[in-house]
C-alpha atoms as a PDB file:
ATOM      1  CA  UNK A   1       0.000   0.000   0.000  1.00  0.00           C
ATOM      2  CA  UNK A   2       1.229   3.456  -0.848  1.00  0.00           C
ATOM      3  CA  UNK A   3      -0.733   5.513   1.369  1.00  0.00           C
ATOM      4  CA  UNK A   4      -2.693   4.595   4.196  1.00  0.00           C
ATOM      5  CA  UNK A   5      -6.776   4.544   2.749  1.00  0.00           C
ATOM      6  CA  UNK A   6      -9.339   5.714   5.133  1.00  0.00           C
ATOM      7  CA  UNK A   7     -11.529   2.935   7.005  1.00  0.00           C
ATOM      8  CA  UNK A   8     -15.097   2.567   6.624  1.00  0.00           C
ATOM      9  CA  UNK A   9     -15.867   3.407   9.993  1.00  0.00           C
ATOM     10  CA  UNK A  10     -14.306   6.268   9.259  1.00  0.00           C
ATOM     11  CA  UNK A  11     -15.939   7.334   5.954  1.00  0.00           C
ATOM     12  CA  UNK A  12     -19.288   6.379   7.317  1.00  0.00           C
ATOM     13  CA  UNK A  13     -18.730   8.511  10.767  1.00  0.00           C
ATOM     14  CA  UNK A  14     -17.925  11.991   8.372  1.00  0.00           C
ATOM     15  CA  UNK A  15     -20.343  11.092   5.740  1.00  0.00           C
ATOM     16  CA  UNK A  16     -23.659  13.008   5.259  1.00  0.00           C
ATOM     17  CA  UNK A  17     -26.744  12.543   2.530  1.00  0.00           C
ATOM     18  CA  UNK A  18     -27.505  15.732   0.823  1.00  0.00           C
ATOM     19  CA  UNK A  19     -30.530  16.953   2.283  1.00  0.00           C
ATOM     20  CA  UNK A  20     -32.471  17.606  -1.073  1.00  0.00           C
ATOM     21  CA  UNK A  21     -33.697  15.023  -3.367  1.00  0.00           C
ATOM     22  CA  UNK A  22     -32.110  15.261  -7.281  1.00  0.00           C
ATOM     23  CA  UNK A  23     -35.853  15.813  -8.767  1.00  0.00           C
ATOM     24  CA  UNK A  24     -35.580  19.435  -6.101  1.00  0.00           C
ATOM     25  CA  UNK A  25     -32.524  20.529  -7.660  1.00  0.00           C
ATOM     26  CA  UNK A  26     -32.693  19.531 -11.431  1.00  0.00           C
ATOM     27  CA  UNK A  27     -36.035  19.500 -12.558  1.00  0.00           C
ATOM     28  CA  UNK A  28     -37.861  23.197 -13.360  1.00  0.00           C
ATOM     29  CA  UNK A  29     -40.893  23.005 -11.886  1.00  0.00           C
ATOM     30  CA  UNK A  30     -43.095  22.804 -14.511  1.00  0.00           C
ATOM     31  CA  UNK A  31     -41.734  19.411 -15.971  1.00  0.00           C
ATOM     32  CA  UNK A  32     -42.163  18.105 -11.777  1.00  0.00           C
ATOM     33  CA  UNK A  33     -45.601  19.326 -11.936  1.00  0.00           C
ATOM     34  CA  UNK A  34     -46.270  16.947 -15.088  1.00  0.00           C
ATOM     35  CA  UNK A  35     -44.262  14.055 -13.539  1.00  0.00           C
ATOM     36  CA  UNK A  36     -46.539  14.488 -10.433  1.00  0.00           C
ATOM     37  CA  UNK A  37     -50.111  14.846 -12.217  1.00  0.00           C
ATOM     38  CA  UNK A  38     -49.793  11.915 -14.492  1.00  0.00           C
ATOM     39  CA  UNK A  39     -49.087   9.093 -11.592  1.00  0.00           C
ATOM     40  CA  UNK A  40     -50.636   6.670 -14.283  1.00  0.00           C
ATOM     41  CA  UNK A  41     -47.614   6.890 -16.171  1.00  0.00           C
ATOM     42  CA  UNK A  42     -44.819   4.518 -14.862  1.00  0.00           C
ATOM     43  CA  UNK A  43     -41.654   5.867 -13.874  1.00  0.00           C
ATOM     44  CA  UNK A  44     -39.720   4.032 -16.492  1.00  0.00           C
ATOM     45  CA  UNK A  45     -41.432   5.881 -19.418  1.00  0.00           C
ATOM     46  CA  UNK A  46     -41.131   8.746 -17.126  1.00  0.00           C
ATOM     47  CA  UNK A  47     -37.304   8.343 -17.049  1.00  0.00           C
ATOM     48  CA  UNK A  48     -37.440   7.901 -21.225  1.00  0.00           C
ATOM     49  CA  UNK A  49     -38.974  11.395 -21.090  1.00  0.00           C
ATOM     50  CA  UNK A  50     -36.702  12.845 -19.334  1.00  0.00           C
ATOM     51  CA  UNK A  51     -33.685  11.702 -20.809  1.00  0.00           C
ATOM     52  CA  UNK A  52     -35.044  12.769 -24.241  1.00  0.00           C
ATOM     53  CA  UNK A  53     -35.930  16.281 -22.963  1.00  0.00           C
ATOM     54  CA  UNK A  54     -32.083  16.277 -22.067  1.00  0.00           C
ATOM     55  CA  UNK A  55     -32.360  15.302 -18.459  1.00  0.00           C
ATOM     56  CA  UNK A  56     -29.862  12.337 -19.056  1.00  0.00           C
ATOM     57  CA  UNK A  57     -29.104  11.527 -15.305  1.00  0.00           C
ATOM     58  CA  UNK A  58     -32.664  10.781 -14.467  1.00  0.00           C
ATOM     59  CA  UNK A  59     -33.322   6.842 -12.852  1.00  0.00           C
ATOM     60  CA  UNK A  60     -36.441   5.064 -12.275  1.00  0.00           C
ATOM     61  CA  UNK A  61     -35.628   5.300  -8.577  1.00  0.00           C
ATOM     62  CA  UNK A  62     -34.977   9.163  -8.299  1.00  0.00           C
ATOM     63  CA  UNK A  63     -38.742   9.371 -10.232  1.00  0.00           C
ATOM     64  CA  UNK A  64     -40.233   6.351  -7.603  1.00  0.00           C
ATOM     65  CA  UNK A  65     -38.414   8.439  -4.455  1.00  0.00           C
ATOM     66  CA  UNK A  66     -39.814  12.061  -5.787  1.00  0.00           C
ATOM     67  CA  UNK A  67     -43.529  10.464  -6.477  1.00  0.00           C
ATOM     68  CA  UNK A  68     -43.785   9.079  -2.786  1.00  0.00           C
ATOM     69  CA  UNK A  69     -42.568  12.511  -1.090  1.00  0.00           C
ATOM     70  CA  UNK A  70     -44.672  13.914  -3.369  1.00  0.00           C
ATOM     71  CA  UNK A  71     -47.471  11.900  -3.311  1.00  0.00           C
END
C-alpha cells in the first residue's frame, strides 16, 4: 500500500446525505408538476422522457423516491 486509505468506519462517521432530493434541484418546476399529475404513467417511461428532454441523469428510482414525497 502506498498511502494509508481511510476505514469505513471512518468514511461512514464523516459522511452526510444531501438533504435535497435530485428531482428538487434539477427538474424546473413545470416538468415536476407533469411528472406528479400523471401518476398513471410509470416511472420508467417517465425516465425515457426525461432523458429525451435532455435530463440524461434521471433513474427510475430518483422518479419512484420524488412520487412518494410527493405523493
Amino acid at each position: 500500500m502506498a498511502s494509508k486509505q481511510q476505514s469505513l468506519a471512518e468514511f461512514a462517521d464523516a459522511y452526510r446525505r444531501p438533504s435535497t432530493m435530485w428531482a428538487e434541484t434539477e427538474l424546473p418546476d413545470d416538468v415536476k408538476e407533469q411528472i406528479l399529475s400523471m401518476g398513471h404513467v410509470g416511472s420508467r417511461k417517465v425516465v425515457h422522457w426525461l432523458h429525451k428532454i435532455g435530463f440524461a441523469d434521471a433513474t427510475e428510482a430518483k422518479i419512484e423516491h420524488f412520487r412518494r414525497r410527493y405523493t
